[in-house]
Protein backbone atom coordinates (compact mmCIF):
# COMPACT_ATOMS: atom_id res chain seq x y z
CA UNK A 1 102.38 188.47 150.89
CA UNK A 2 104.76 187.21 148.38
CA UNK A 3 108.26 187.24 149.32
CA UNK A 4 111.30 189.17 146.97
CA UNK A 5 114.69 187.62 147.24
CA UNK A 6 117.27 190.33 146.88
CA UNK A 7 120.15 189.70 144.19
CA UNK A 8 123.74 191.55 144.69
CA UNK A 9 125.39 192.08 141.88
CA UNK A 10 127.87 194.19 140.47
CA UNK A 11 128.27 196.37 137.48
CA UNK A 12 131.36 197.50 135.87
CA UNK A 13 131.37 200.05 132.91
CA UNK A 14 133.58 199.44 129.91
CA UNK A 15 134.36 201.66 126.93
CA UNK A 16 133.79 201.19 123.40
CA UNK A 17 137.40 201.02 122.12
CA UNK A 18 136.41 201.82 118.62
CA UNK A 19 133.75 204.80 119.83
CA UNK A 20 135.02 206.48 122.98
CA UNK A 21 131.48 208.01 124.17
CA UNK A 22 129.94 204.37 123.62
CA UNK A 23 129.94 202.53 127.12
CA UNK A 24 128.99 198.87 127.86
CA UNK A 25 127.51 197.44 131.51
CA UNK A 26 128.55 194.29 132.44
CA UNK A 27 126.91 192.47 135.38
CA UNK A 28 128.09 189.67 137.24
CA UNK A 29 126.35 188.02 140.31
CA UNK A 30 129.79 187.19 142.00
CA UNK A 31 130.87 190.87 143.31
CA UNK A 32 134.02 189.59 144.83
CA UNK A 33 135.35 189.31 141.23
CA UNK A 34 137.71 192.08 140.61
CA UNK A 35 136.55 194.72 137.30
CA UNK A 36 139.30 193.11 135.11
CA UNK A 37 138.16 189.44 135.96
CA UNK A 38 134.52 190.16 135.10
CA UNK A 39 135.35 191.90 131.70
CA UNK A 40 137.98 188.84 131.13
CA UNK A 41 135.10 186.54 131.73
CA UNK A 42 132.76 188.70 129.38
CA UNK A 43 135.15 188.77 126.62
CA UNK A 44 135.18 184.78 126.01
CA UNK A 45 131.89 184.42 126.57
CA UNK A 46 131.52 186.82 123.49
CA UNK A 47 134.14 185.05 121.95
CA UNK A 48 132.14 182.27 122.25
CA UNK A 49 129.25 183.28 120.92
CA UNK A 50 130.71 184.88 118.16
CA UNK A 51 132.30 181.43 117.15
CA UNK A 52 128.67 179.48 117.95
CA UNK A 53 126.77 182.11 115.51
CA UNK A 54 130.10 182.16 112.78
CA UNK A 55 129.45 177.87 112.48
CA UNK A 56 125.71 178.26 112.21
CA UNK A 57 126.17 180.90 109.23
CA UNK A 58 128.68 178.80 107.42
CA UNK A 59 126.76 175.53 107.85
CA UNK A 60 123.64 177.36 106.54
CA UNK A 61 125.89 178.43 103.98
CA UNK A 62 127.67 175.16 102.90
CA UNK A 63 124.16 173.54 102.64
CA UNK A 64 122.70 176.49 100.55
CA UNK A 65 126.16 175.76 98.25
CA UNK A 66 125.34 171.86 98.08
CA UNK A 67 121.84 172.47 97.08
CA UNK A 68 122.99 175.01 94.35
CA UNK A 69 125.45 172.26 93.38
CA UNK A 70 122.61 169.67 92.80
CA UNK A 71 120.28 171.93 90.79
CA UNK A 72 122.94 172.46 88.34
CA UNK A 73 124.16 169.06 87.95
């Protein structure tokens, strides 16, 4: 018999603020955090994110602009 080791975590609801009936569930493993430290902690990891994906696009895109800038040398 394999054994399950139980989790406890806690989920806190958020609105959309740009589309009221749009909700968001945010979970967090430490449920001694109060609601507005979890969705705190959310928001920069977005942030975050965000930044990490905004640098990959505009390195893609500065390398796509040097190549273009070879060709038509």
């Amino acid at each position: 018999m394999k054994m399950v080791k139980k989790i406890e975590f806690k989920i806190v609801f958020v609105r959309d603020r740009n589309r009221i009936r749009q909700w968001f569930a945010i979970t967090s493993t430490d449920i001694f955090l109060f609601d507005d430290e979890i969705i705190r902690i959310y928001g920069k990891r977005w942030d975050i994110e965000f930044f990490s994906k905004s640098i990959s696009y505009f390195e893609n895109l500065v390398k796509n602009f040097k190549v273009v800038l070879m060709i038509s040398w």
